[in-house]
Protein backbone atom coordinates (compact mmCIF):
# COMPACT_ATOMS: atom_id res chain seq x y z
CA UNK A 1 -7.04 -8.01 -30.79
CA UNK A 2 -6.38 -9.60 -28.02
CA UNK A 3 -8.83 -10.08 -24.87
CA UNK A 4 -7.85 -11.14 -21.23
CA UNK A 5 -10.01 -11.97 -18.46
CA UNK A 6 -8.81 -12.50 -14.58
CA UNK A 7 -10.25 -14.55 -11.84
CA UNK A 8 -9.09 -15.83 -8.57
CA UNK A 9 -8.70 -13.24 -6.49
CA UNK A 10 -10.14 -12.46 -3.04
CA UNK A 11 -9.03 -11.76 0.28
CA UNK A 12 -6.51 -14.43 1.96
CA UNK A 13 -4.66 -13.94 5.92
CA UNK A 14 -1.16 -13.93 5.39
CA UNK A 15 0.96 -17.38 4.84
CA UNK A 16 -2.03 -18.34 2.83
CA UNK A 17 -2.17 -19.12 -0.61
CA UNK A 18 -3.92 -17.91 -4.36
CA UNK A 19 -4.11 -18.81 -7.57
CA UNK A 20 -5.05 -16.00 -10.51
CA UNK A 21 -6.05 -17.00 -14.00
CA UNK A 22 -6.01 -15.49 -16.98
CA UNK A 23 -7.58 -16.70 -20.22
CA UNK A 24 -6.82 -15.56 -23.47
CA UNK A 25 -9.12 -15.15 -26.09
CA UNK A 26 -9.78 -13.46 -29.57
CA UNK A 27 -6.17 -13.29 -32.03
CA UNK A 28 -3.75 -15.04 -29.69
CA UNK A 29 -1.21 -16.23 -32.42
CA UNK A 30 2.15 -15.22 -32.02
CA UNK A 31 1.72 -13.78 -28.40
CA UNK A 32 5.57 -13.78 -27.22
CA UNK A 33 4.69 -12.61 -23.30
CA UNK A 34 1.82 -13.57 -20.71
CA UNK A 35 2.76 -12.24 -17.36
CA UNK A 36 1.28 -10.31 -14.85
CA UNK A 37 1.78 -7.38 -13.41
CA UNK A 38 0.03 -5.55 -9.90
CA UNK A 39 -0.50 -2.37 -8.92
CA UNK A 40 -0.52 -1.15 -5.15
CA UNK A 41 -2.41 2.05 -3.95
CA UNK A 42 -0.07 4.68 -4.27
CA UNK A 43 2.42 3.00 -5.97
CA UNK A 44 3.21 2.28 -9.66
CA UNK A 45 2.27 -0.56 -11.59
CA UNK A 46 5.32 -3.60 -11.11
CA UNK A 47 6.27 -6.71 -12.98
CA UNK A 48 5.27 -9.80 -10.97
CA UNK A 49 6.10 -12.68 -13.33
CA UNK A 50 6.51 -13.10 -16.71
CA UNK A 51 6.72 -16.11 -19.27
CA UNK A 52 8.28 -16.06 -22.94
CA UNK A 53 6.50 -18.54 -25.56
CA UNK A 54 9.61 -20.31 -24.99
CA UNK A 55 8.64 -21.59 -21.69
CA UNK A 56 11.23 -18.75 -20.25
CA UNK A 57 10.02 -17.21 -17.04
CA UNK A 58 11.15 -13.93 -14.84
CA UNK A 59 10.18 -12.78 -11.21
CA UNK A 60 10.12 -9.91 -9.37
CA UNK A 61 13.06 -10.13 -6.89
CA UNK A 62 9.95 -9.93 -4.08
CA UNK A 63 7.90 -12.86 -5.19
CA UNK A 64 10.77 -15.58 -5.97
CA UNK A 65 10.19 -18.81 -4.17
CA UNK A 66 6.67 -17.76 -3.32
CA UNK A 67 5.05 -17.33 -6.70
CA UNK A 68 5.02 -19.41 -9.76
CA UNK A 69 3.56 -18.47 -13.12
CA UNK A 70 2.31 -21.43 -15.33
CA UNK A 71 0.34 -21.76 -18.79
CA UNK A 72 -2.20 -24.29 -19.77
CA UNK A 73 -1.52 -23.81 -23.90
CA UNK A 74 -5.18 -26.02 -24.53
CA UNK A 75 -7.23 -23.74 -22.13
CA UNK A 76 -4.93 -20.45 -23.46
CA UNK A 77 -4.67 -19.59 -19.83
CA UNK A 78 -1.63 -18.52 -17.84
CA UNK A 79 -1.69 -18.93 -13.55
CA UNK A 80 0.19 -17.20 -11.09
CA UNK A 81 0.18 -19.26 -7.71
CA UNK A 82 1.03 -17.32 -5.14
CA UNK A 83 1.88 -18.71 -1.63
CA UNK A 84 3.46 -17.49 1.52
CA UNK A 85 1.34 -14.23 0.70
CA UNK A 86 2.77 -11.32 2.78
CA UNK A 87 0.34 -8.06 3.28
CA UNK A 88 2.38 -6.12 1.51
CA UNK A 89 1.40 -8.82 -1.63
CA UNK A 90 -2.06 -7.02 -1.86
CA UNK A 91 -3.08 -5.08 -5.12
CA UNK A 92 -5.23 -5.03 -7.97
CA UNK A 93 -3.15 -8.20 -10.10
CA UNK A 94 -3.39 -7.12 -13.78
CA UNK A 95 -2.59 -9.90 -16.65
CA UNK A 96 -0.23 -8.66 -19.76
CA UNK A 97 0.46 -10.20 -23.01
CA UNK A 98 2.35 -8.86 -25.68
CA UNK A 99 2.14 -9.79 -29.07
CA UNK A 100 3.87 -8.25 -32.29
CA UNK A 101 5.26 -5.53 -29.86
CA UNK A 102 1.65 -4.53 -28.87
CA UNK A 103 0.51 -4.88 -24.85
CA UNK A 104 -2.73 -6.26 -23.82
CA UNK A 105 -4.74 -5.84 -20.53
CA UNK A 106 -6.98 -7.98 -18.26
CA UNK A 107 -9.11 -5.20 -16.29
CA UNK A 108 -7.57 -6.66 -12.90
CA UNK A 109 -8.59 -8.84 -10.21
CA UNK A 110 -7.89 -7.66 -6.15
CA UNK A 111 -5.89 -9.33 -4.08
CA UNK A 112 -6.02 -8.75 -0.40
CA UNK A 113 -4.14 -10.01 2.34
CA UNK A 114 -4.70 -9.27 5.56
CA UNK A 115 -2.08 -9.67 8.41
């Protein structure tokens, strides 16, 4: 099992900036992802960034150049900085892992930005 908790979200104007954590904990050997993922009301659940154990990272086409996912492997946490946040940025942020083909949740932090 694998346990993720969020934090770092809040409410930001727009052109302002966030960073989300995520901290791993419990049986986090051979996790291959960490990303995260948000979730709009109304709208389905989207990729936001991801990162491979590899060091490999992928962005959404509507976050590149603003956002940048990063992983602290002694603190088993993963950020997502976000800057240049648009309104159309806010969402519950959710944080993913999969390990041995098995997906993990965080239970999501809110992210609001106002214009």
């Amino acid at each position: 099992q694998v346990q993720l908790v969020e934090s770092g979200g809040g409410l930001v104007q727009a052109g302002g900036s966030l960073r989300l954590s995520c901290a791993a904990s419990g049986s986090i050997f051979s996790i291959a992802v960490m990303g995260w993922h948000r979730q709009a009301p109304g709208k389905q659940r989207e990729l936001v960034a991801a990162m491979a154990s590899d060091g490999t990272t992928n962005y959404a086409d509507s976050v590149k150049g603003r956002f940048t996912i990063s992983r602290d492997n002694a603190k088993n946490t993963v950020y997502l900085q976000m800057n240049s946040l648009k309104p159309e940025d806010t969402a519950v942020y959710y944080c993913k892992a999969i390990k041995l083909g098995r997906s993990y949740w965080g239970q999501g932090t809110q992210v609001t930005v106002s214009s």
